[in-house]
PDB file of N, CA and C in Angstrom:
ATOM      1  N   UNK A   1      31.401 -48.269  11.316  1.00  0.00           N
ATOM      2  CA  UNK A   1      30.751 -48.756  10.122  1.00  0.00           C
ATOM      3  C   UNK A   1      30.789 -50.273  10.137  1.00  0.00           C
ATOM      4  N   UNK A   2      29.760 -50.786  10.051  1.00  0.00           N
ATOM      5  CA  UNK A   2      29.825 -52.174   9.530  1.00  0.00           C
ATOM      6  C   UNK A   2      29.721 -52.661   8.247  1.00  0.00           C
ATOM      7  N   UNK A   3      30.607 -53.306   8.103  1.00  0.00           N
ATOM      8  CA  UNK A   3      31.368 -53.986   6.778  1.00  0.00           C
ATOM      9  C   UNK A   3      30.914 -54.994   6.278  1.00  0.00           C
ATOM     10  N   UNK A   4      29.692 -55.592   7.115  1.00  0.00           N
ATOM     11  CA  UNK A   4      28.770 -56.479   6.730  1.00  0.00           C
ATOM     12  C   UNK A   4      27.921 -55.769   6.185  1.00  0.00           C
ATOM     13  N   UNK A   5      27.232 -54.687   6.339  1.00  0.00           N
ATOM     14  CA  UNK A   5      26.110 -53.869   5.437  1.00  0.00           C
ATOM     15  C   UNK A   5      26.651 -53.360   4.598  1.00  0.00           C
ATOM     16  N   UNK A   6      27.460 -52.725   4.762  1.00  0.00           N
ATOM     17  CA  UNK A   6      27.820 -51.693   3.431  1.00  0.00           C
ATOM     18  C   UNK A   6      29.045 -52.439   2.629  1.00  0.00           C
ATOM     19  N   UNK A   7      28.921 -52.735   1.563  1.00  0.00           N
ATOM     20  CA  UNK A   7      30.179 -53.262   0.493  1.00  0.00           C
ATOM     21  C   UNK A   7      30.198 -52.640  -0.581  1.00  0.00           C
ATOM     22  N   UNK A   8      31.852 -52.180  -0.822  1.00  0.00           N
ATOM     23  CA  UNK A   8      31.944 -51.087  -1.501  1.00  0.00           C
ATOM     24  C   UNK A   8      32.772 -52.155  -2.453  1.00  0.00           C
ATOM     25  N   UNK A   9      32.926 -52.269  -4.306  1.00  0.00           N
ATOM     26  CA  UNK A   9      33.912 -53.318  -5.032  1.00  0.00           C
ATOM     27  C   UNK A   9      35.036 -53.090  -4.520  1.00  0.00           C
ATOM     28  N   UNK A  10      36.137 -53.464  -4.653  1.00  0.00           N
ATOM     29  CA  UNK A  10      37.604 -52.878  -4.800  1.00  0.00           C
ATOM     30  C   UNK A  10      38.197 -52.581  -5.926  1.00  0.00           C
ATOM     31  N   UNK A  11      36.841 -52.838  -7.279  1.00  0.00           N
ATOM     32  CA  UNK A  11      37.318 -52.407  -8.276  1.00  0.00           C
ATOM     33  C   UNK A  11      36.629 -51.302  -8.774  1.00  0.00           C
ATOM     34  N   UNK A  12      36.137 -50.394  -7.811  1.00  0.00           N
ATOM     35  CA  UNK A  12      35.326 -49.400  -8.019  1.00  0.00           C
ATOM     36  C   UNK A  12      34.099 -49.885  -9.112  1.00  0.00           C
ATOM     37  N   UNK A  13      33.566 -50.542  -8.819  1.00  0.00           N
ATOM     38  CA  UNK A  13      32.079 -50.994  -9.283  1.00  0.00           C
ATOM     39  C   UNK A  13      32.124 -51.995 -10.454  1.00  0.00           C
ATOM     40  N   UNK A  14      33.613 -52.530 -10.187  1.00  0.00           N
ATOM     41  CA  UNK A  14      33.522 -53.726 -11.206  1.00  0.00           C
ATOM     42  C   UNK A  14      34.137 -53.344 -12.710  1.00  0.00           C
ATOM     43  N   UNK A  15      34.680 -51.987 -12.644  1.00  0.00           N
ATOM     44  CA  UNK A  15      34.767 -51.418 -14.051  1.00  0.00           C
ATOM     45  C   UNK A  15      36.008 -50.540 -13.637  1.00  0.00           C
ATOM     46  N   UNK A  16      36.958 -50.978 -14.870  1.00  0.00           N
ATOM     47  CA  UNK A  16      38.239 -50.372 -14.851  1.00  0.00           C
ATOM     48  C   UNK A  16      38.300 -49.483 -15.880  1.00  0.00           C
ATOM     49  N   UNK A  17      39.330 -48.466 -15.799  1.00  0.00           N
ATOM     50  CA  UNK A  17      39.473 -47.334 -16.979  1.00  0.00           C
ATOM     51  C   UNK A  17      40.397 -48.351 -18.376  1.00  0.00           C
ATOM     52  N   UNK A  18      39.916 -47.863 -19.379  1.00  0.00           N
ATOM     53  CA  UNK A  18      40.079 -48.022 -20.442  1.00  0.00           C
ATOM     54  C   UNK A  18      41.198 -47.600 -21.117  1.00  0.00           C
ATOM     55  N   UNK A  19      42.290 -48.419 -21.952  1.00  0.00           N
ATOM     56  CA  UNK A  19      43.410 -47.505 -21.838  1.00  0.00           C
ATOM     57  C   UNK A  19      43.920 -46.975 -23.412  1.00  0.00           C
ATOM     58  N   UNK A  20      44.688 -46.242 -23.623  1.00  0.00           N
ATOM     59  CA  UNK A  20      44.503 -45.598 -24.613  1.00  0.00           C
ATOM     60  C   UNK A  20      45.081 -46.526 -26.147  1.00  0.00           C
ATOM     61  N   UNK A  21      45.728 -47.296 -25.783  1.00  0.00           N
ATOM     62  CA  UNK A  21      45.743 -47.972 -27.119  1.00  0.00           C
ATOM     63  C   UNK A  21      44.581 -49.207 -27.730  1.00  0.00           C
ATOM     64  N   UNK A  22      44.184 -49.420 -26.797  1.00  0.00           N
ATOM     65  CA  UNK A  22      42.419 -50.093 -26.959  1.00  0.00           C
ATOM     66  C   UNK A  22      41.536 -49.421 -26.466  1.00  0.00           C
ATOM     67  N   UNK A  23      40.878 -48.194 -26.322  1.00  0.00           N
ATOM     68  CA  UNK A  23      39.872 -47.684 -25.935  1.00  0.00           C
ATOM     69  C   UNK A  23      38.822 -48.273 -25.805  1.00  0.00           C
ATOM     70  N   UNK A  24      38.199 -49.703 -26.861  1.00  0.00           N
ATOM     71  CA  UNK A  24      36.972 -50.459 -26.336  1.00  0.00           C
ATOM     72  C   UNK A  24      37.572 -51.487 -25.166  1.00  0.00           C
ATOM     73  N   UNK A  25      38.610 -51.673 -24.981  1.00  0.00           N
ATOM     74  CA  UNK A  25      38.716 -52.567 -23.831  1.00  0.00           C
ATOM     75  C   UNK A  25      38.701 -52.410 -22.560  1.00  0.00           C
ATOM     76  N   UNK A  26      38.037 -52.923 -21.893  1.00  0.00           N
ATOM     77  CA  UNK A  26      37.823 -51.924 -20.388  1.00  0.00           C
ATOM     78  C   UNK A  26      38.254 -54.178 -19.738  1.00  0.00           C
ATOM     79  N   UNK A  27      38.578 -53.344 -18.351  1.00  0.00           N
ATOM     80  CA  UNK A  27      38.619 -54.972 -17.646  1.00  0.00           C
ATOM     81  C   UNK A  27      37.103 -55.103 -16.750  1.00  0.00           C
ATOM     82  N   UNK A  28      36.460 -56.039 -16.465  1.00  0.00           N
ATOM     83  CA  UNK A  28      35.460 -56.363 -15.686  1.00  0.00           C
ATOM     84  C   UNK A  28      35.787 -57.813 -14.862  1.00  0.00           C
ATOM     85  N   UNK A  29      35.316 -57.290 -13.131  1.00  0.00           N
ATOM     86  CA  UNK A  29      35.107 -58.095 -12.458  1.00  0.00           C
ATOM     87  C   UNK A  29      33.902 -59.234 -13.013  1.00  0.00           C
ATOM     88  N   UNK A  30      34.006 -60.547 -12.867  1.00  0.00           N
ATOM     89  CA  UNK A  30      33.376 -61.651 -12.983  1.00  0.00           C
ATOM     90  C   UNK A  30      33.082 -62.515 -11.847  1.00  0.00           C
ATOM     91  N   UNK A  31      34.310 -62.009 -10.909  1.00  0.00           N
ATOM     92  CA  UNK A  31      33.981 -63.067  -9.403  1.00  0.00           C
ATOM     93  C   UNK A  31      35.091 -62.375  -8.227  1.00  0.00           C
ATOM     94  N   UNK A  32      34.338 -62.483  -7.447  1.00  0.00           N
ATOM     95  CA  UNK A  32      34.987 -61.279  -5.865  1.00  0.00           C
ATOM     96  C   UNK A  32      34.778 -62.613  -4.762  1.00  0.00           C
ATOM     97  N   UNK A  33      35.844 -62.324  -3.944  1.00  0.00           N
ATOM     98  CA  UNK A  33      35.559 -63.007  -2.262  1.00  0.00           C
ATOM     99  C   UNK A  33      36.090 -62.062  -1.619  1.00  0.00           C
ATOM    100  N   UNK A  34      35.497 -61.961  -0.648  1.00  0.00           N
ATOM    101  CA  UNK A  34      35.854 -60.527   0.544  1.00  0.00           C
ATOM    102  C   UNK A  34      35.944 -61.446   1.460  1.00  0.00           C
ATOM    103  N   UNK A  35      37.049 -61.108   2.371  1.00  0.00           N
ATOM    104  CA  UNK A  35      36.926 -61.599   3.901  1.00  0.00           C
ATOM    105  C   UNK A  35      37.071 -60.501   4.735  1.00  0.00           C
ATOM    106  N   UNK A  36      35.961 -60.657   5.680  1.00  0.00           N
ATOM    107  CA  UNK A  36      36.474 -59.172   6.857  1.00  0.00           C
ATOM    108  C   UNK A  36      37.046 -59.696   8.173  1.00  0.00           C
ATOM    109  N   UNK A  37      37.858 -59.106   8.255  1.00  0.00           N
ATOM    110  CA  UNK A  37      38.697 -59.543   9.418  1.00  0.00           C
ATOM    111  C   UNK A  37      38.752 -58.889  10.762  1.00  0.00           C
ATOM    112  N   UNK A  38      38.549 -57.499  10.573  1.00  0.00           N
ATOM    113  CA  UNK A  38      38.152 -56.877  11.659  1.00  0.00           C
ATOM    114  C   UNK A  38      37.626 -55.347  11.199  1.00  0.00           C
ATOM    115  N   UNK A  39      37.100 -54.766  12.444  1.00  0.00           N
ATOM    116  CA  UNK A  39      36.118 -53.403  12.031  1.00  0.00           C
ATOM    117  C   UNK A  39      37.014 -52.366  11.716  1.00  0.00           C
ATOM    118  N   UNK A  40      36.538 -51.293  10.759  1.00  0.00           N
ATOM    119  CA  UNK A  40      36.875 -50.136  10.605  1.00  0.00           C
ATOM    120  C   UNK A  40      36.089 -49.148  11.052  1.00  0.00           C
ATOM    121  N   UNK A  41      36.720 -48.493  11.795  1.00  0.00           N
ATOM    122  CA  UNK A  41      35.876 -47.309  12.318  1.00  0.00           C
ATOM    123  C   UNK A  41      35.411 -45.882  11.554  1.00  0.00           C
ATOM    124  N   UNK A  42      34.724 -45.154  11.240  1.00  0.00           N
ATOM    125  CA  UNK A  42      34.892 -43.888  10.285  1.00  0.00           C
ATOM    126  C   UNK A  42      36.162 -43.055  10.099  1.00  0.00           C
ATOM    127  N   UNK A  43      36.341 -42.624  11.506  1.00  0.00           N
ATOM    128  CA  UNK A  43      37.647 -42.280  11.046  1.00  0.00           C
ATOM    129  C   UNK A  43      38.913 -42.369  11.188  1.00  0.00           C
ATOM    130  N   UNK A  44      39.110 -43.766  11.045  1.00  0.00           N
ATOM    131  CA  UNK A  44      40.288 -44.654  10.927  1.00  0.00           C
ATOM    132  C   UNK A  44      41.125 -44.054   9.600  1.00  0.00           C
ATOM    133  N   UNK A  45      42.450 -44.214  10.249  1.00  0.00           N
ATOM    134  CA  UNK A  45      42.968 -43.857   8.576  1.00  0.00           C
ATOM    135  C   UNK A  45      43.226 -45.612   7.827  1.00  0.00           C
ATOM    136  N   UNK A  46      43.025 -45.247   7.337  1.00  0.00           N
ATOM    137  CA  UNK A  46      43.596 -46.869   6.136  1.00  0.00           C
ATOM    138  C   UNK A  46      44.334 -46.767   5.003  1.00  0.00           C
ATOM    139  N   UNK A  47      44.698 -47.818   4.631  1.00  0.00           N
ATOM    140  CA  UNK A  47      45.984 -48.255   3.237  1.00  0.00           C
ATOM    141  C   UNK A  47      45.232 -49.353   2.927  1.00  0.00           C
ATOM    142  N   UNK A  48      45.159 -49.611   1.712  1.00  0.00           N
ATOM    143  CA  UNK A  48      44.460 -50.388   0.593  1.00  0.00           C
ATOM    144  C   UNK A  48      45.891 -50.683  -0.475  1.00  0.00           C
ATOM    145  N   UNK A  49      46.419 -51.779  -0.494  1.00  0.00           N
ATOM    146  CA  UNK A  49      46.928 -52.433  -1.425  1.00  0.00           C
ATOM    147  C   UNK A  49      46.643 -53.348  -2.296  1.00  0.00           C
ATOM    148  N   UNK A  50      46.857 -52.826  -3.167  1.00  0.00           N
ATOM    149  CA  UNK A  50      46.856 -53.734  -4.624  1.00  0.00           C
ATOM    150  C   UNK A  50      47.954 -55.224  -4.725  1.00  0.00           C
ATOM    151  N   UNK A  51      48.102 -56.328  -5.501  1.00  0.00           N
ATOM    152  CA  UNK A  51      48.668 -56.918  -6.253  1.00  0.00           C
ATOM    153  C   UNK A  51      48.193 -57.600  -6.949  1.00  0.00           C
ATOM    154  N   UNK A  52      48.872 -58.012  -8.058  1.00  0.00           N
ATOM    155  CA  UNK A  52      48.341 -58.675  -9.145  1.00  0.00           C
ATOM    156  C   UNK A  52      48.837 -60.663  -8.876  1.00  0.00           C
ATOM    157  N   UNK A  53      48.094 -61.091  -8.524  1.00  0.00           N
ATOM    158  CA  UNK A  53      48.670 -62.583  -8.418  1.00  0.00           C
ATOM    159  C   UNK A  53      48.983 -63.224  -9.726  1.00  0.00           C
ATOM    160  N   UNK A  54      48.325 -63.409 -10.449  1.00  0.00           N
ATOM    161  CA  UNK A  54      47.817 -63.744 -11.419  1.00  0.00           C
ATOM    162  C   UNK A  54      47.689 -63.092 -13.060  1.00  0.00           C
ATOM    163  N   UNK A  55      48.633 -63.355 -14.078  1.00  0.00           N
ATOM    164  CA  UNK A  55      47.730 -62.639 -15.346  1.00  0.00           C
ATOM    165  C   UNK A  55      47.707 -63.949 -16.589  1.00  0.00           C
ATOM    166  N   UNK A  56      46.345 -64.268 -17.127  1.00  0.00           N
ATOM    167  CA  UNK A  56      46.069 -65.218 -17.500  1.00  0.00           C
ATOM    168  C   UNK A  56      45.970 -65.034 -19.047  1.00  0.00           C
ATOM    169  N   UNK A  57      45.510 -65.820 -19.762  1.00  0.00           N
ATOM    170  CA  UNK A  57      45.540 -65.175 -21.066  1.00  0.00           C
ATOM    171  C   UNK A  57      44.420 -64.353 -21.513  1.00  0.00           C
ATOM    172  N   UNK A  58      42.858 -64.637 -21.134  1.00  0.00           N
ATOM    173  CA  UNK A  58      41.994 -63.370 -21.103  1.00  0.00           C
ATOM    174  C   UNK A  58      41.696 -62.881 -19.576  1.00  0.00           C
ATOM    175  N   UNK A  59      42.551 -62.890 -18.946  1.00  0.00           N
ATOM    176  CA  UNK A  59      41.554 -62.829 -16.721  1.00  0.00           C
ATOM    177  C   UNK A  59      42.923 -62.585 -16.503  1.00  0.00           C
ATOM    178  N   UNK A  60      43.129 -62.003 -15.416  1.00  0.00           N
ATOM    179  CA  UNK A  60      43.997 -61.437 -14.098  1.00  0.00           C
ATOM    180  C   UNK A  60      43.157 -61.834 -12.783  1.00  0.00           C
ATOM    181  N   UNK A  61      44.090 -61.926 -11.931  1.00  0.00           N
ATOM    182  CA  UNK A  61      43.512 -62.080 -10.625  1.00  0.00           C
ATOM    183  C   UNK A  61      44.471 -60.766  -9.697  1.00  0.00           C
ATOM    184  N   UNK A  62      43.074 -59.995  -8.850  1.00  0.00           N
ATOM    185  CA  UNK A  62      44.116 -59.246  -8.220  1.00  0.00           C
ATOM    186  C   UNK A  62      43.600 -59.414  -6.558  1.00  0.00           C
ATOM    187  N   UNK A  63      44.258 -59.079  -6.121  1.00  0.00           N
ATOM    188  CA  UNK A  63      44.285 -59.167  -4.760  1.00  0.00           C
ATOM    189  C   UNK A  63      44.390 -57.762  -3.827  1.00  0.00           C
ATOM    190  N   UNK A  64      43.551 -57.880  -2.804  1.00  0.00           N
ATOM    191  CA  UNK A  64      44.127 -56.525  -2.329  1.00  0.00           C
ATOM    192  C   UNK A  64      43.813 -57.011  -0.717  1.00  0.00           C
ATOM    193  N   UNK A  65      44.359 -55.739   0.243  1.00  0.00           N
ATOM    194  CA  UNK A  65      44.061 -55.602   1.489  1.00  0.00           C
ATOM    195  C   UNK A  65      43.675 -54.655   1.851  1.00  0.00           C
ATOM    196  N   UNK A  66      43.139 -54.024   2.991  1.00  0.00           N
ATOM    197  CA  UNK A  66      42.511 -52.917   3.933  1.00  0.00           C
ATOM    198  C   UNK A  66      43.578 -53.431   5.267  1.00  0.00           C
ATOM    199  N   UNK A  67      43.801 -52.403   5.308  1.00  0.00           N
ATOM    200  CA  UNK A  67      44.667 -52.050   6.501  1.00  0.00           C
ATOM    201  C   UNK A  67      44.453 -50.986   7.199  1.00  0.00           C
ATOM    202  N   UNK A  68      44.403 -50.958   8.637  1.00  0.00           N
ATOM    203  CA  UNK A  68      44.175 -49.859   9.597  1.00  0.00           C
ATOM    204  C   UNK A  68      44.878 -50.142  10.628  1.00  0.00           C
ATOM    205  N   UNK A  69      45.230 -49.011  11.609  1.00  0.00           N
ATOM    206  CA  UNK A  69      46.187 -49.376  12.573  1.00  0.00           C
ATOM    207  C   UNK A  69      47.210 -50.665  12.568  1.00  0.00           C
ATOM    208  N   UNK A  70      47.463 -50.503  10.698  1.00  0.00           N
ATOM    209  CA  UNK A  70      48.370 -51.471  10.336  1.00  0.00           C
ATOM    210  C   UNK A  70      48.628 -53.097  10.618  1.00  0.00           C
ATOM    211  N   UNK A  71      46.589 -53.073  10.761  1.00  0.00           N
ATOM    212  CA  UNK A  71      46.531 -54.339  10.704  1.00  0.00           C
ATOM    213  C   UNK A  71      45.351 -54.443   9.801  1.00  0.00           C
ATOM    214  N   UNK A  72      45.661 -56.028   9.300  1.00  0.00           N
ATOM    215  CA  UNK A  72      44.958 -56.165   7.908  1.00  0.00           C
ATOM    216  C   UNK A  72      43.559 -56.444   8.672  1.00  0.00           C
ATOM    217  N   UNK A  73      42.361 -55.758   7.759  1.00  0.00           N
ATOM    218  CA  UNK A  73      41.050 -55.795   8.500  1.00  0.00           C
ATOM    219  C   UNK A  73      39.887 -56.749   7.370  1.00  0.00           C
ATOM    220  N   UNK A  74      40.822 -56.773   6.216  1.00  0.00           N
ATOM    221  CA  UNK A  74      39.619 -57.288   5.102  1.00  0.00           C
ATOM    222  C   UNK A  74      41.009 -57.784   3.976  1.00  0.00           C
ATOM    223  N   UNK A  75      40.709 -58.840   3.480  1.00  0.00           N
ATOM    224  CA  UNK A  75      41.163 -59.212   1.830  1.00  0.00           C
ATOM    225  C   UNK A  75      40.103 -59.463   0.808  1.00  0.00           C
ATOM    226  N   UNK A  76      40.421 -59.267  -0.361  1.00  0.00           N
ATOM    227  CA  UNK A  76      39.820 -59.497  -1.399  1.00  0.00           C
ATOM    228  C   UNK A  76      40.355 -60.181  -2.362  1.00  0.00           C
ATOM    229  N   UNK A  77      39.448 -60.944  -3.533  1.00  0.00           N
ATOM    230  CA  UNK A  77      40.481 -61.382  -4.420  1.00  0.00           C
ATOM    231  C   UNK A  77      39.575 -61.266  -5.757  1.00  0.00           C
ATOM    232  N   UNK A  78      39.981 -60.621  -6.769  1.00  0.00           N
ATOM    233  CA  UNK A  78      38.922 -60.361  -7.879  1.00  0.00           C
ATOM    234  C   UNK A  78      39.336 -60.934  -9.206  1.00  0.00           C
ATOM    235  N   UNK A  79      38.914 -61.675  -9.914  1.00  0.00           N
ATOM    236  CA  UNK A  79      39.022 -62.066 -11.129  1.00  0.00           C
ATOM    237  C   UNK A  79      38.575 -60.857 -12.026  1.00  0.00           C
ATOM    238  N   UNK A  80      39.267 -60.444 -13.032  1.00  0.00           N
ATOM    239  CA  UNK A  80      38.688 -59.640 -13.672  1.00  0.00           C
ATOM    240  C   UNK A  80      38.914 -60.425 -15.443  1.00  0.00           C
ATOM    241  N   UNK A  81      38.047 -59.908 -16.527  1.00  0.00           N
ATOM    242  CA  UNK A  81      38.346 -60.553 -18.064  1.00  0.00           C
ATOM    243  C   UNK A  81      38.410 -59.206 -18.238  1.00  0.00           C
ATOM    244  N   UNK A  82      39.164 -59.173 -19.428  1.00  0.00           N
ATOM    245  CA  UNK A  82      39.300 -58.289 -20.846  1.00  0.00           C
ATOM    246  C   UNK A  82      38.267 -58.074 -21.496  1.00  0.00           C
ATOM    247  N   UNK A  83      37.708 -57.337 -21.139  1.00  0.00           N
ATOM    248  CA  UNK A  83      35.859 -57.178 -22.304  1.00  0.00           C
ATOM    249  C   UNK A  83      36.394 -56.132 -23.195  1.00  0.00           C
ATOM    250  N   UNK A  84      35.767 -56.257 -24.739  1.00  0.00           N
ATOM    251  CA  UNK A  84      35.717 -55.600 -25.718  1.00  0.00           C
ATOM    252  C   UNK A  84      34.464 -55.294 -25.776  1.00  0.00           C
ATOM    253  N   UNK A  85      33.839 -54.135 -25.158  1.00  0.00           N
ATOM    254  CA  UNK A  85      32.635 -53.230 -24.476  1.00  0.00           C
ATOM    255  C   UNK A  85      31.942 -53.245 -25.910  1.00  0.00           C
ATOM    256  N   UNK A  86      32.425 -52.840 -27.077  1.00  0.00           N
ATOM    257  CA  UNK A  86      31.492 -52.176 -28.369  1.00  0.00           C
ATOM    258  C   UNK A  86      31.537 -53.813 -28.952  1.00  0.00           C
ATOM    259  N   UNK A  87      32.218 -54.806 -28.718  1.00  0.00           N
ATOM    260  CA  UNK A  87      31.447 -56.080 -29.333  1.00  0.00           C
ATOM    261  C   UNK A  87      31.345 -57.243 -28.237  1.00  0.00           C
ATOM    262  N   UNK A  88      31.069 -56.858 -27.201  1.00  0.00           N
ATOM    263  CA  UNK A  88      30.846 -57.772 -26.167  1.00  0.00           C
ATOM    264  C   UNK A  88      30.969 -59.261 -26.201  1.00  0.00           C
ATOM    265  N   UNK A  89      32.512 -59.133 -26.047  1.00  0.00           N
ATOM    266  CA  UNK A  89      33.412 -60.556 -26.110  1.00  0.00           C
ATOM    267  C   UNK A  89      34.599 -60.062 -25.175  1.00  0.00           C
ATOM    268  N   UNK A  90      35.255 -61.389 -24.732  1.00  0.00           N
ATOM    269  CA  UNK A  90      36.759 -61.599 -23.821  1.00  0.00           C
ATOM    270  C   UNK A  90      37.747 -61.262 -25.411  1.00  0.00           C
ATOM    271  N   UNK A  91      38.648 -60.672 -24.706  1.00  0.00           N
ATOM    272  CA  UNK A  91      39.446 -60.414 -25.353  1.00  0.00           C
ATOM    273  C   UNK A  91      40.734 -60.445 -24.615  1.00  0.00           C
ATOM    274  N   UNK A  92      42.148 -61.544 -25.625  1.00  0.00           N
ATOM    275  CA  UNK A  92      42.974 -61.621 -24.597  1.00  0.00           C
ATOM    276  C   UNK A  92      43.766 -60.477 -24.061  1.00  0.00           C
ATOM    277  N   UNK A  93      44.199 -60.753 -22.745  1.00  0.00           N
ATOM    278  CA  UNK A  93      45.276 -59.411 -22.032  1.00  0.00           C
ATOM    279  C   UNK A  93      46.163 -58.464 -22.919  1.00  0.00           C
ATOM    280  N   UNK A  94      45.754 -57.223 -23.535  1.00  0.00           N
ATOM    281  CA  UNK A  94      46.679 -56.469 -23.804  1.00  0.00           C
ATOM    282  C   UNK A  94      48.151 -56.576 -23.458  1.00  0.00           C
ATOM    283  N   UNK A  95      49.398 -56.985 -24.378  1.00  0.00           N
ATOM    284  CA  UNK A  95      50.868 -56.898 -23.809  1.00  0.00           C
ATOM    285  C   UNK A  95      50.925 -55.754 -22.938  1.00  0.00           C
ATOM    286  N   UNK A  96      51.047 -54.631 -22.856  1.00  0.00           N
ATOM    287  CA  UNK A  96      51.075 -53.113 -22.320  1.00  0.00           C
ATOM    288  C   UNK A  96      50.566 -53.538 -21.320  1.00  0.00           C
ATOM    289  N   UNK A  97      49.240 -54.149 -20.935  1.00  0.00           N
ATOM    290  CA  UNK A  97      48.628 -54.568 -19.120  1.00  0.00           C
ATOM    291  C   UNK A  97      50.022 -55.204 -18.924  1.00  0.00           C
ATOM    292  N   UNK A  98      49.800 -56.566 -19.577  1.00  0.00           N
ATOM    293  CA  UNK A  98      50.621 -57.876 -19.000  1.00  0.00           C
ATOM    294  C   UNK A  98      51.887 -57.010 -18.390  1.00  0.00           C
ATOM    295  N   UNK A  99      52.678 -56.238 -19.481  1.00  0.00           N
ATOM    296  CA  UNK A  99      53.724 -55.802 -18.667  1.00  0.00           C
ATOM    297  C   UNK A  99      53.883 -55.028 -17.440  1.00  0.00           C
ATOM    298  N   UNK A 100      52.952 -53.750 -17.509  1.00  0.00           N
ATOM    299  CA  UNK A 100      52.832 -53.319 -16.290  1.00  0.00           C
ATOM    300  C   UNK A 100      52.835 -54.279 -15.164  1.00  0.00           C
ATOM    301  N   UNK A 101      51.826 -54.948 -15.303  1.00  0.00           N
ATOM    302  CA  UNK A 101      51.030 -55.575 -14.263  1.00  0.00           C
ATOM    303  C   UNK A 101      52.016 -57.100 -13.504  1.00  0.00           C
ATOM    304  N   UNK A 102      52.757 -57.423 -14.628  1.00  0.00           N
ATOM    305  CA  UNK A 102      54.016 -58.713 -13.911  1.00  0.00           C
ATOM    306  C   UNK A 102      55.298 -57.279 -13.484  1.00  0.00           C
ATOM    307  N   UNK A 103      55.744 -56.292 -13.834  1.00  0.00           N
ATOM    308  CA  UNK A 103      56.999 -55.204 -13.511  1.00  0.00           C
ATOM    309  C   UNK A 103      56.810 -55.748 -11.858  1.00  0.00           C
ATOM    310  N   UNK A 104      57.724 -55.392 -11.665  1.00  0.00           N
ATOM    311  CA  UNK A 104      58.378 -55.840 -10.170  1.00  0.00           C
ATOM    312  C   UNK A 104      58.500 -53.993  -9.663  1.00  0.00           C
TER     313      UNK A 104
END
């Protein structure tokens, strides 16, 4: 597969699940950089890691990798905001994210 044609988000299409003590708040990507580093084959197995670099007062930054034969093949780095979907505004980071998301 080439990784130059086909790009898949890492935030599954830019849109995160919604969580239950704010149900209008969903997170949205605003800005992505992909780097590919080397090919993945179809049926390569891979590991995709997450981290959170970053949590800002309305934006997070997360970061991830693609890994295959346990070498890193692609990074990403995604800004995402706090959207309040039913009145379409930033809204700052839920405490409940923030904590998850800094837990060690």
């Amino acid at each position: 597969m080439n990784t130059q044609v086909f790009y898949i988000h890492p935030a599954l299409g830019g849109r995160s699940s919604a969580t239950r003590s704010r149900a209008s708040c969903i997170s949205w990507a605003v800005s992505t950089s992909t780097s590919y580093l080397g090919q993945v084959r179809m049926h390569d197995p891979v590991r995709v890691t997450t981290t959170c670099e970053r949590v800002g007062t309305k934006s997070l930054t997360l970061f991830q990798q693609l890994l295959a034969g346990g070498e890193v093949r692609s990074e990403s780095r995604s800004v995402m905001v706090v959207l309040d979907f039913a009145r379409q505004r930033s809204e700052p980071v839920p405490d409940a994210w923030r904590e998850r998301l800094l837990a060690d």
